[in-house]
Protein backbone atom coordinates (compact mmCIF):
# COMPACT_ATOMS: atom_id res chain seq x y z
CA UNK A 1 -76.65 61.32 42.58
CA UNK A 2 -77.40 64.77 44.13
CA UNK A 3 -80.08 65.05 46.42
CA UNK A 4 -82.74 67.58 46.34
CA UNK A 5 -80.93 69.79 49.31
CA UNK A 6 -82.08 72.04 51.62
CA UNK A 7 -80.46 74.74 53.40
CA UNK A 8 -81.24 76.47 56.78
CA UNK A 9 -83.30 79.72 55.78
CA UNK A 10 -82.08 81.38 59.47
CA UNK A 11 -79.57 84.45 58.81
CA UNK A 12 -79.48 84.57 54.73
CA UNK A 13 -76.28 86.28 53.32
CA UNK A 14 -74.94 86.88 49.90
CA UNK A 15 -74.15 84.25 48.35
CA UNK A 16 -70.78 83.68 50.26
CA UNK A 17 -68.88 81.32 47.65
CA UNK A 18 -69.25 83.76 44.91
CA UNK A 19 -66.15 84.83 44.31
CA UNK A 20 -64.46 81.79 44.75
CA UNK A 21 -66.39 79.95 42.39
CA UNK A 22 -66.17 82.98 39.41
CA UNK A 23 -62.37 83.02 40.26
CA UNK A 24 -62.27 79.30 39.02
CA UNK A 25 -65.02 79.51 35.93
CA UNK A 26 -64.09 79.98 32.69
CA UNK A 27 -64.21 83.29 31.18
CA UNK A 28 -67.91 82.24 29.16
CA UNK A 29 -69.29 81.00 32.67
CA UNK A 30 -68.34 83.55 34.89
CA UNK A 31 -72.42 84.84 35.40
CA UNK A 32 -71.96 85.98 38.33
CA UNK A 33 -69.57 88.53 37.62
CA UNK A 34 -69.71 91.52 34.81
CA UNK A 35 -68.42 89.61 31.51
CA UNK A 36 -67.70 92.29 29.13
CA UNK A 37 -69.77 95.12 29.05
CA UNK A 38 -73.03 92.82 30.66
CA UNK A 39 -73.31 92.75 34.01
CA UNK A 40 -75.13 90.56 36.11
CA UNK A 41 -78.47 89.60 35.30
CA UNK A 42 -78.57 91.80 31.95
CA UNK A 43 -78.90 91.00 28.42
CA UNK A 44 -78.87 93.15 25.49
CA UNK A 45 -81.81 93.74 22.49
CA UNK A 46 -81.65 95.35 19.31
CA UNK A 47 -85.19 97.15 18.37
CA UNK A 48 -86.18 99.64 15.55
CA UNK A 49 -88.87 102.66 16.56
CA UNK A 50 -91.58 102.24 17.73
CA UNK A 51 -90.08 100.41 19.99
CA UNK A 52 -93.69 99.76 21.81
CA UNK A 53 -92.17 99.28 25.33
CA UNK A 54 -94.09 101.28 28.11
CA UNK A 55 -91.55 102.08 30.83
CA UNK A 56 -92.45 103.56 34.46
CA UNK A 57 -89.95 104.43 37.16
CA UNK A 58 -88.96 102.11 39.34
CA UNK A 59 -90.75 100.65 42.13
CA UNK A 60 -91.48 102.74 45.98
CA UNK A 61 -88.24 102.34 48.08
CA UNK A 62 -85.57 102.37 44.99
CA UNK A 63 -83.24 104.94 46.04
CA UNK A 64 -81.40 104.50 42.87
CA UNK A 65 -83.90 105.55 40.25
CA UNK A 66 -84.18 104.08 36.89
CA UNK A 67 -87.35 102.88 34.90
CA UNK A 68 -88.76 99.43 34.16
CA UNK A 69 -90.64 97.93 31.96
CA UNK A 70 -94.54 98.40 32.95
CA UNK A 71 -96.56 97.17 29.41
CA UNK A 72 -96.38 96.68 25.81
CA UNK A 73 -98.01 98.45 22.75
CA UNK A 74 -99.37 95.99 20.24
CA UNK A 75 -97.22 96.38 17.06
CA UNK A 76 -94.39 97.31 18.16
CA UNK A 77 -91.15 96.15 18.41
CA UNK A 78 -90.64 94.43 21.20
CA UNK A 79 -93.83 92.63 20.55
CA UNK A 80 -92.12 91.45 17.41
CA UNK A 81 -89.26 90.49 19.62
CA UNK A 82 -90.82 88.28 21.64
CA UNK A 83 -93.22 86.69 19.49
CA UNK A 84 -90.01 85.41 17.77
CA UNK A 85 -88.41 84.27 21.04
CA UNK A 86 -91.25 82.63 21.54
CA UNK A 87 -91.40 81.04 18.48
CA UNK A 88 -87.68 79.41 18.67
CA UNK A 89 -86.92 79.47 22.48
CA UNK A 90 -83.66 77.77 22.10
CA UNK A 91 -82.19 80.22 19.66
CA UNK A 92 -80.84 82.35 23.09
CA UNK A 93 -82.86 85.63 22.45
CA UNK A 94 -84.22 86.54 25.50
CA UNK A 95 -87.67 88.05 26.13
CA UNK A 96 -88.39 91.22 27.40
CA UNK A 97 -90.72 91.05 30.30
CA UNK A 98 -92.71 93.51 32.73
CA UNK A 99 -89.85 94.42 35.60
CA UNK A 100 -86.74 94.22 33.59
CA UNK A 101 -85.12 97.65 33.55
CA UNK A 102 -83.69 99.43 31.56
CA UNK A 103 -79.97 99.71 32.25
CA UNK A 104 -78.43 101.49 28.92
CA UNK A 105 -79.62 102.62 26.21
CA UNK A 106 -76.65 102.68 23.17
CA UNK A 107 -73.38 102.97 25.41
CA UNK A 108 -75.41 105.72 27.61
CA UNK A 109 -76.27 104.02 31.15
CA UNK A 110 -79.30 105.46 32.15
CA UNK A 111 -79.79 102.92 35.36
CA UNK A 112 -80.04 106.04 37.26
CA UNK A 113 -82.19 108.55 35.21
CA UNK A 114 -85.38 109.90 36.14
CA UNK A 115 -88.16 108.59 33.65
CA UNK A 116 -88.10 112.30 31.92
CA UNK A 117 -84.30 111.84 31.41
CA UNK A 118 -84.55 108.54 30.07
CA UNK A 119 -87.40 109.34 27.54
CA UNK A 120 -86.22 112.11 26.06
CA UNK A 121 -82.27 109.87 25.40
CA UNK A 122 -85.56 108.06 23.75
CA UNK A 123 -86.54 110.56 21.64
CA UNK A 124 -83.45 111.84 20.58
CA UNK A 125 -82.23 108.89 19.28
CA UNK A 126 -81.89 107.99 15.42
CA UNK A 127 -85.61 106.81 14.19
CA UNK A 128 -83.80 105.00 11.64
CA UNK A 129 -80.97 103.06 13.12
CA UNK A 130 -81.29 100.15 15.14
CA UNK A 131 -81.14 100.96 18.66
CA UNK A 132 -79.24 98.37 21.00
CA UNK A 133 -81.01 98.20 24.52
CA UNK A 134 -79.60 96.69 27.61
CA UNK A 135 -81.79 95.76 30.70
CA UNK A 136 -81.51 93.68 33.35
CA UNK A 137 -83.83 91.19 35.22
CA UNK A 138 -82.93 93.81 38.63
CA UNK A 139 -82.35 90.71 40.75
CA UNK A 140 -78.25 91.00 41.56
CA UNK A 141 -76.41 89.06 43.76
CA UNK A 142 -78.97 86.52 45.34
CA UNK A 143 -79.03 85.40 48.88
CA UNK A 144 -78.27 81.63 49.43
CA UNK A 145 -78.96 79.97 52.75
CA UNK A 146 -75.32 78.89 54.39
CA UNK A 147 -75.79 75.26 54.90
CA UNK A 148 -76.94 75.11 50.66
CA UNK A 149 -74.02 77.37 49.66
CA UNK A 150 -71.35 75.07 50.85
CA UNK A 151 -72.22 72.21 49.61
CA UNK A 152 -72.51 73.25 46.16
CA UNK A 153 -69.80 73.18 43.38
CA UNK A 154 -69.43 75.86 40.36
CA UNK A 155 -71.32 74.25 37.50
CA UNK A 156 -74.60 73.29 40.14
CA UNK A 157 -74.09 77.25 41.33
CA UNK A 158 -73.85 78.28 38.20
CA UNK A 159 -77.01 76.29 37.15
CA UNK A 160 -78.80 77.16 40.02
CA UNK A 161 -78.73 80.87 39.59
CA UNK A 162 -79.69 80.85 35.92
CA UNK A 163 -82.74 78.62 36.89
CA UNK A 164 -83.60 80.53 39.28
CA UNK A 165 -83.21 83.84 36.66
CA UNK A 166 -85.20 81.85 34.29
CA UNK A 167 -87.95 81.00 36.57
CA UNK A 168 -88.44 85.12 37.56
CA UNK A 169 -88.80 85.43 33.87
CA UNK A 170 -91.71 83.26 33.51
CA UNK A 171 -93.61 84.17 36.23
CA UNK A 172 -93.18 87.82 35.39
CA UNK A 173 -94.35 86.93 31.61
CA UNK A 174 -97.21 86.39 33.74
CA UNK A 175 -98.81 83.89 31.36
CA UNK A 176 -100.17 81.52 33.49
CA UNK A 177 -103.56 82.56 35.72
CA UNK A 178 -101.54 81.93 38.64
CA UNK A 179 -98.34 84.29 37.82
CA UNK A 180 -101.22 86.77 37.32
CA UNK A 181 -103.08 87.01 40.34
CA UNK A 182 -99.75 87.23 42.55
CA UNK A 183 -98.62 90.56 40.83
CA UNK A 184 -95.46 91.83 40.55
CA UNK A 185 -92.43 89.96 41.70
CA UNK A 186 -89.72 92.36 42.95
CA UNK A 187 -87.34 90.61 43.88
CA UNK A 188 -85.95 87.24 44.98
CA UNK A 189 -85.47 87.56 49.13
CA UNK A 190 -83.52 83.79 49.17
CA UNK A 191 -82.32 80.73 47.55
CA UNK A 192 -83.22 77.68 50.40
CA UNK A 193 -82.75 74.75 48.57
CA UNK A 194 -81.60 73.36 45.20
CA UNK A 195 -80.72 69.98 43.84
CA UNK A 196 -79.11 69.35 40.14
CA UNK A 197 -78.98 65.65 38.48
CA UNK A 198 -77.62 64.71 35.28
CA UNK A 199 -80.24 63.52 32.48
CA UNK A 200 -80.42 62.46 29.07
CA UNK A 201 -83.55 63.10 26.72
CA UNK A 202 -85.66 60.61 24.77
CA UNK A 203 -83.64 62.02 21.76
CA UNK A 204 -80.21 61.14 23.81
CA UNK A 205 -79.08 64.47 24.29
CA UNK A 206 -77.20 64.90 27.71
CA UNK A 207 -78.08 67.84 30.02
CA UNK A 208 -78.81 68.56 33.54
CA UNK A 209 -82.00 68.82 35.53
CA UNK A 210 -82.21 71.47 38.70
CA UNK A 211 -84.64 71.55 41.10
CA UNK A 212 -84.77 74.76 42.83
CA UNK A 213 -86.95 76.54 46.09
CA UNK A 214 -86.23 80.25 46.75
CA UNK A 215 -88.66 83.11 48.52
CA UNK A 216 -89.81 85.84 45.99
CA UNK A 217 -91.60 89.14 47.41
CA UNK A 218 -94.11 90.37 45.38
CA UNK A 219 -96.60 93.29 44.87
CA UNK A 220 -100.08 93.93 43.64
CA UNK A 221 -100.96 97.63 44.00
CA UNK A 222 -96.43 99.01 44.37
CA UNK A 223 -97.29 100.18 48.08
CA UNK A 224 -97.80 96.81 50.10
CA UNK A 225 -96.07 93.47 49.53
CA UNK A 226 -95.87 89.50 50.67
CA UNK A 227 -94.15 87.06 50.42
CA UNK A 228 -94.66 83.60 48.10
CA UNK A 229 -92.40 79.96 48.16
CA UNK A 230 -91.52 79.51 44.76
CA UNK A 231 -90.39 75.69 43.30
CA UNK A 232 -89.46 75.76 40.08
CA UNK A 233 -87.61 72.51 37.61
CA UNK A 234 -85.16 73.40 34.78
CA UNK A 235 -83.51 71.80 32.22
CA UNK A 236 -80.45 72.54 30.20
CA UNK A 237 -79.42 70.41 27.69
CA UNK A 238 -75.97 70.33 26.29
CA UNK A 239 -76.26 71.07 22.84
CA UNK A 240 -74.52 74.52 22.45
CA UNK A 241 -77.98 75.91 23.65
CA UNK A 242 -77.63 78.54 26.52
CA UNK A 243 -80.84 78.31 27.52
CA UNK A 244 -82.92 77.05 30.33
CA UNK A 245 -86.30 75.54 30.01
CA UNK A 246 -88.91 75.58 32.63
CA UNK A 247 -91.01 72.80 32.90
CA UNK A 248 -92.20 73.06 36.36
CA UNK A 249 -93.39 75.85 38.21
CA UNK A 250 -95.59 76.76 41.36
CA UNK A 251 -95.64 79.19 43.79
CA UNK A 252 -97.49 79.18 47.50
CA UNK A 253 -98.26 82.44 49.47
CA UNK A 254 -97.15 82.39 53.04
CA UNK A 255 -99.91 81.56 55.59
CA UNK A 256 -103.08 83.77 54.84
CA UNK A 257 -103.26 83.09 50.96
């Protein structure tokens, strides 16, 4: 049984044993490499127009440009999108949330457009074709403290990261009172510690449990920033589902909060 491990947060890296451990996944598991045309941390929707999403360039102190998502406009339809994600979370749609941004739009990667350039690709696409979207959650390769990296093999790295991913997600939903008064997460600074144990549901479907801690810096007004402990518990269950579920989540402000 794996214990809930910690790793030393003193000089954080990327993630060293990356490319070792997508060198020995399977083609379908290899998320932390570019599988196809998705790299990491992206994910692909298919909207009509209006497509109600309210983008705004990207945060003070990206050099690289690009626009994220800022809002949504009620009716539209990415509203529509994620009421039915929400309504059958294990179907592996993914919901668009405030932060994602938007990497291409059709097989045009606008990652690097200025929000004018972007909106008027927008505009000039087809109002009545379906237009395929990709974003991604802007986190990339994550820092992992040293002493955690080692110690973990590829399916509890694997696991690890997409809890992590899954936890960013629901605190930038910001559907909780808490998520809400910290602001904006920007980004994940590192992954300390992480434990994964094997489970099986009332039900008696398998799956595995991962207990993660990680550092998240976060924003209320885009100029200053902080820093916040997030914990977070997932659950994937090994039914052909993809997806993780989050059924613990908390997050502490460093000393002054």
């Amino acid at each position: 049984m794996n214990k809930f491990q910690r790793g030393s947060a003193s000089s954080p890296q990327i993630f060293r044993r990356t490319d070792e451990i997508a060198s020995r996944c399977t083609p379908d598991k290899r998320l932390f490499m570019t599988t196809g045309t998705l790299g990491l941390g992206e994910y692909t929707v298919t909207l009509t127009k209006p497509l109600g999403v309210i983008l705004e360039e990207c945060e003070a102190g990206n050099s690289g440009g690009g626009v994220q998502v800022a809002s949504f406009a009620e009716g539209g339809a990415a509203v529509q999108h994620n009421e039915q994600a929400m309504r059958n979370n294990k179907s592996g749609v993914t919901m668009i949330v405030r932060g994602d941004r938007l990497v291409r739009i059709g097989n045009e990667d606008v990652s690097t457009y200025d929000f004018d350039s972007v909106m008027n690709t927008l505009i000039d696409a087809p109002a009545d074709e379906e237009l395929c979207l990709t974003l991604s959650d802007g986190l990339g390769r994550m820092d992992m403290a040293p002493n955690l990296a080692k110690k973990l093999d590829t399916e509890d790295a694997i696991l690890i990261d997409e809890v992590v991913r899954a936890a960013v997600r629901e605190i930038r939903f910001g559907n909780s009172p808490q998520a809400q008064s910290l602001g904006d997460l920007l980004k994940v600074e590192i992954v300390i510690g992480a434990g994964v144990r094997k489970i099986k549901t009332e039900q008696g479907i398998e799956g595995r449990r991962c207990q993660v801690r990680f550092f998240a810096i976060f924003s209320r007004d885009t100029v200053t920033t902080f820093s916040c402990s997030v914990s977070a518990t997932g659950i994937k269950q090994q039914n052909g589902s993809e997806s993780v579920d989050i059924v613990a989540l908390s997050c502490a402000k460093d000393e002054g909060w």
